[in-house]
C-alpha atoms as a PDB file:
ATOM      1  CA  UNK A   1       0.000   0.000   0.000  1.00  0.00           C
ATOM      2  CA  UNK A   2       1.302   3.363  -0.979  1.00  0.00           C
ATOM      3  CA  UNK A   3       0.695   6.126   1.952  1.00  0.00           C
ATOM      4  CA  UNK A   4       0.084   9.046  -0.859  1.00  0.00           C
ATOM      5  CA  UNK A   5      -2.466  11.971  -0.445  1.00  0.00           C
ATOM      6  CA  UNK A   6      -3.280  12.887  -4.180  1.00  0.00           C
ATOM      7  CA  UNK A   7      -4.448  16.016  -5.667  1.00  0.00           C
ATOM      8  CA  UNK A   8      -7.603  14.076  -6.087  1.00  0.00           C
ATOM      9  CA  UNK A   9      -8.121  12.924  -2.887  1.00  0.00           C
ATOM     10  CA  UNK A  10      -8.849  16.578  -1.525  1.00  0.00           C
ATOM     11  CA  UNK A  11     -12.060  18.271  -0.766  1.00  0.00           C
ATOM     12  CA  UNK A  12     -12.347  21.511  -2.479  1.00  0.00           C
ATOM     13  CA  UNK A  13     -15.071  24.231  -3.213  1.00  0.00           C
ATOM     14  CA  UNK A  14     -16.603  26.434  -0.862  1.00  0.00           C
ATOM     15  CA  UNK A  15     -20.038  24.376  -1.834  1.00  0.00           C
ATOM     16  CA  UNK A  16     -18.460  20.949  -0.909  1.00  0.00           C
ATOM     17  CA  UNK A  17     -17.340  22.627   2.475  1.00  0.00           C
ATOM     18  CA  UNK A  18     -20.541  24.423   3.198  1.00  0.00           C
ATOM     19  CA  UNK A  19     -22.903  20.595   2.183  1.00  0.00           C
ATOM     20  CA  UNK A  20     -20.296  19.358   4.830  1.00  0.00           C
ATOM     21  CA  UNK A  21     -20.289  22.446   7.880  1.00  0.00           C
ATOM     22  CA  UNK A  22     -24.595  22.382   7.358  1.00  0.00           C
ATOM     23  CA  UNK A  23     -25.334  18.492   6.455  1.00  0.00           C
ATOM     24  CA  UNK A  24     -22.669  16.689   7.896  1.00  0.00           C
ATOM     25  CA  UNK A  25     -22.526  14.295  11.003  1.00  0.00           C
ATOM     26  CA  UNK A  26     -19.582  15.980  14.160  1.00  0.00           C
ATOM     27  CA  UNK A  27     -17.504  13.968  16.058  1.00  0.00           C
ATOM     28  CA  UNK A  28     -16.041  15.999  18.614  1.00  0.00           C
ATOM     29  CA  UNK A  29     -12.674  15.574  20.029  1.00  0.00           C
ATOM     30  CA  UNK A  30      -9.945  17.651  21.893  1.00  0.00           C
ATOM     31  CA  UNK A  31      -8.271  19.672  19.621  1.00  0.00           C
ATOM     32  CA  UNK A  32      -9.839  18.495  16.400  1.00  0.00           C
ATOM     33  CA  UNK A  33     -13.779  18.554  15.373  1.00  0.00           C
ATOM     34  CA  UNK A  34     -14.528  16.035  12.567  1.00  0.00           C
ATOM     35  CA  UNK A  35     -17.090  16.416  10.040  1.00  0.00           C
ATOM     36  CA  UNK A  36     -17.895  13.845   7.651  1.00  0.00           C
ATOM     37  CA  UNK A  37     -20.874  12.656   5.200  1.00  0.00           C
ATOM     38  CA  UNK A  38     -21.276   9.390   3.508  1.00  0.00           C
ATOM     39  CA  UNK A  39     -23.219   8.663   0.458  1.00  0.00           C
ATOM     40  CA  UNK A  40     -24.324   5.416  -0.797  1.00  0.00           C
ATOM     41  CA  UNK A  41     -23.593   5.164  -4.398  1.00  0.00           C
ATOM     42  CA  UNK A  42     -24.387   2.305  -7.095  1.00  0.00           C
ATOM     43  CA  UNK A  43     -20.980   2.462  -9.049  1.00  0.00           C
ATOM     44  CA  UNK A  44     -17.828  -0.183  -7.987  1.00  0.00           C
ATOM     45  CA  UNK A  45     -15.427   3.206  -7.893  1.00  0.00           C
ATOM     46  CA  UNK A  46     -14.766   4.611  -3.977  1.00  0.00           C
ATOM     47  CA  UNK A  47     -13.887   7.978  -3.488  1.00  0.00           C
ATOM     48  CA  UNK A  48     -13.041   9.801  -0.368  1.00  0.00           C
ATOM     49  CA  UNK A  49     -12.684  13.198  -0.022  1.00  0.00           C
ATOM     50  CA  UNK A  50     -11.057  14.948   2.554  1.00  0.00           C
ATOM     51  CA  UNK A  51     -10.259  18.747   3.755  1.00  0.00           C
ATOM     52  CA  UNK A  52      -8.501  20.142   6.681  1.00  0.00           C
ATOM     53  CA  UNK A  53      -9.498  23.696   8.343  1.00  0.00           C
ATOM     54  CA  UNK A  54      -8.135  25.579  11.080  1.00  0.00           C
ATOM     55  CA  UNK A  55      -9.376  27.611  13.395  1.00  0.00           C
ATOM     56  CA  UNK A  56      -8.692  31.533  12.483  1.00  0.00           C
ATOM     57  CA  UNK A  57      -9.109  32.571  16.044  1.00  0.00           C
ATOM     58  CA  UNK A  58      -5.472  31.062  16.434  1.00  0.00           C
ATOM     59  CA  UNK A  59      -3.825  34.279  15.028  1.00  0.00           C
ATOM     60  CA  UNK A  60      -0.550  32.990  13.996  1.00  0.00           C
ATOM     61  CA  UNK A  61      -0.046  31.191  10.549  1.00  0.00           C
ATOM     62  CA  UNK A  62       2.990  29.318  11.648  1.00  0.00           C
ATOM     63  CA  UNK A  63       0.770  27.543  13.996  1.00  0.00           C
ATOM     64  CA  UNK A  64      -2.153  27.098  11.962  1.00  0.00           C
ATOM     65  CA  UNK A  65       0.017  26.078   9.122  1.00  0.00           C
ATOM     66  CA  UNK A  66       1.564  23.590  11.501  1.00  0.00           C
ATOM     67  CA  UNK A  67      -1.646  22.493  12.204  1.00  0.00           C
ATOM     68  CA  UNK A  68      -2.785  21.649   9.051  1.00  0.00           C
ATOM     69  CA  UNK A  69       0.324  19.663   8.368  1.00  0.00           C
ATOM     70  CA  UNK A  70       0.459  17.391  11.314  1.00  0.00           C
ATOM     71  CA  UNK A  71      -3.442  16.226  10.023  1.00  0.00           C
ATOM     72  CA  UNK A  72      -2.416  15.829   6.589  1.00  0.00           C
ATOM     73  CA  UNK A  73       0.539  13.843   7.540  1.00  0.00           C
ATOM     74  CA  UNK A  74      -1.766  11.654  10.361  1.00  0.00           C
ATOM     75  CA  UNK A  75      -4.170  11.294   7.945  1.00  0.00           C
ATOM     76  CA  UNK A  76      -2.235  10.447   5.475  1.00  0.00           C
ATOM     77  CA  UNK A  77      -0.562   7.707   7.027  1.00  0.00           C
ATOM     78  CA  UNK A  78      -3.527   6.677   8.814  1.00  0.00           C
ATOM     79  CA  UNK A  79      -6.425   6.358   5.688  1.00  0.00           C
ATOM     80  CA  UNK A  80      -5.909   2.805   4.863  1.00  0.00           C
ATOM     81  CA  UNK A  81      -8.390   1.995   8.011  1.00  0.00           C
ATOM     82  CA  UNK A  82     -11.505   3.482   5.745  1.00  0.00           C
ATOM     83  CA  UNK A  83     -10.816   0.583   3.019  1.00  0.00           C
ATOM     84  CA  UNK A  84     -13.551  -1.697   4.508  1.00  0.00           C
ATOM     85  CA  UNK A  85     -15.064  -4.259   2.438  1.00  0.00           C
ATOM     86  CA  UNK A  86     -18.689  -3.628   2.383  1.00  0.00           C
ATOM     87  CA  UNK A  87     -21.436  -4.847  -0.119  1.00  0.00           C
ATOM     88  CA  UNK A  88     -22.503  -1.505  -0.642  1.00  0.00           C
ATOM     89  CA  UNK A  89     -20.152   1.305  -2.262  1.00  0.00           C
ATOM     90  CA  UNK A  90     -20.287   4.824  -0.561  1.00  0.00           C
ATOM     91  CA  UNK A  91     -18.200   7.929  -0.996  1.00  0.00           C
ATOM     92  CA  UNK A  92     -17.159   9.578   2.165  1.00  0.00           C
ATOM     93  CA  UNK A  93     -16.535  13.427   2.744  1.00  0.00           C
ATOM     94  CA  UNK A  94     -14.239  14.316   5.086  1.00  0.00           C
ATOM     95  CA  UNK A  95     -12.842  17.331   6.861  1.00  0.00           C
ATOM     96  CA  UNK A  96     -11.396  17.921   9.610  1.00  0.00           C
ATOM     97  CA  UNK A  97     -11.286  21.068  11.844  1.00  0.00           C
ATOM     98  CA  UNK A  98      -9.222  22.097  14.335  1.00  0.00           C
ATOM     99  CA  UNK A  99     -10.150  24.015  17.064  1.00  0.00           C
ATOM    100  CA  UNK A 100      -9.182  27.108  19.334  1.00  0.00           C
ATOM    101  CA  UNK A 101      -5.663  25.790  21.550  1.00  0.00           C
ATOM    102  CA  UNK A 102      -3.811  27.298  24.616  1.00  0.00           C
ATOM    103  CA  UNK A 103      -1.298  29.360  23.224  1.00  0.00           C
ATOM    104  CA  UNK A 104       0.922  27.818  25.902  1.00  0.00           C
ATOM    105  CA  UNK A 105       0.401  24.135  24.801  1.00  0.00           C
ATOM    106  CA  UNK A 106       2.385  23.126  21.866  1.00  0.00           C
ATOM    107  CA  UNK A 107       0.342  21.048  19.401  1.00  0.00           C
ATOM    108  CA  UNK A 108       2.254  17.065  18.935  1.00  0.00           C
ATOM    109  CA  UNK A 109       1.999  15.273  16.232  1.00  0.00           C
ATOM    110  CA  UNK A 110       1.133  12.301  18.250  1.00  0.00           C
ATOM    111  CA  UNK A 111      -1.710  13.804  19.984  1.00  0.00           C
ATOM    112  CA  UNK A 112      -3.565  15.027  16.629  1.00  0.00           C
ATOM    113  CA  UNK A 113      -2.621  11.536  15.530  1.00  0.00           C
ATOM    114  CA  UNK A 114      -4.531   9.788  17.834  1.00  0.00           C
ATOM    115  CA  UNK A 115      -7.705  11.460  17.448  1.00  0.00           C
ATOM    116  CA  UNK A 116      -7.793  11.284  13.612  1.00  0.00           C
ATOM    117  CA  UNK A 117      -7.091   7.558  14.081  1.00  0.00           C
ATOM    118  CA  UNK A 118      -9.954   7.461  16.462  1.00  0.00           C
ATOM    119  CA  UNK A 119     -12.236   9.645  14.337  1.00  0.00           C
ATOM    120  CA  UNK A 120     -11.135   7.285  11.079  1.00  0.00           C
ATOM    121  CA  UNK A 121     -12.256   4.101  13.077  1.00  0.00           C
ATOM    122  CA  UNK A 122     -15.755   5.891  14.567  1.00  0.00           C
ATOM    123  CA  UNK A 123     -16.560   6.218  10.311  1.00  0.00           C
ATOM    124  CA  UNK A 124     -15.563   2.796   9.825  1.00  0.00           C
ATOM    125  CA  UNK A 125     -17.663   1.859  11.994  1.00  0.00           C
ATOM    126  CA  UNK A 126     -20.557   4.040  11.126  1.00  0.00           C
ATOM    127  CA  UNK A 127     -20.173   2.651   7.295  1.00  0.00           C
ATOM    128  CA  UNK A 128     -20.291  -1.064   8.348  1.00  0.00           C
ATOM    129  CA  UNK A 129     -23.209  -0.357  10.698  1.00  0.00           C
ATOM    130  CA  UNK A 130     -24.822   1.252   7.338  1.00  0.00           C
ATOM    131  CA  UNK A 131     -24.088  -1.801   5.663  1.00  0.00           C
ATOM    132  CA  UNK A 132     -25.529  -4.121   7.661  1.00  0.00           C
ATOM    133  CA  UNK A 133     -28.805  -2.618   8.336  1.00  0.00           C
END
């Protein structure tokens, strides 16, 4: 398995990311807020979308930059655990948001890690719940 995040792969358009903010189903964690929306579709082709926001309350760029970075990389390495094997083909929408920090705390990589790993597994689980039913 290759652990690439393509061009393709990314959820743009103010539209897509307004469907998502207004339609979309939260998970709530510490430092990150996940949005996502799955769509059953009839074609064999699986396509997940994903975006990554930040905050603009956290003034500096450097940080929010950072930010959006250390989920791209988690997520990145993390995104095999949505290739389930269902009977049913859905496309997922995806974005992740991060939320207001202490300016004293500094953001880990393992930390944003481990809620975008538990925030993968929650859709899993969510799409093979849908599947069942």
């Amino acid at each position: 398995m290759r652990y690439t995040l393509k061009k393709s792969e990314i959820l743009r358009g103010k539209k897509n990311f307004q469907k998502l903010f207004s339609s979309g189903t939260k998970i709530y964690k510490n430092f990150i807020t996940c949005i996502y929306l799955t769509e059953k579709i009839e074609s064999k082709e699986k396509k997940i979308l994903v975006g990554f926001t930040v905050n603009r309350k956290i003034k500096r760029a450097i940080i929010r930059n950072r930010c959006k970075r250390l989920m791209r990389e988690s997520y990145r390495l993390n995104k095999h655990i949505l290739d389930t094997e269902t009977k049913n083909t859905y496309n997922i929408s995806i974005i992740f948001y991060f939320k207001q920090i202490i300016e004293d705390e500094k953001i880990k990589y393992q930390q944003i890690s481990e809620e975008i790993v538990d925030t993968l597994l929650l859709i899993r689980d969510e799409i093979i719940r849908k599947d069942t039913i």
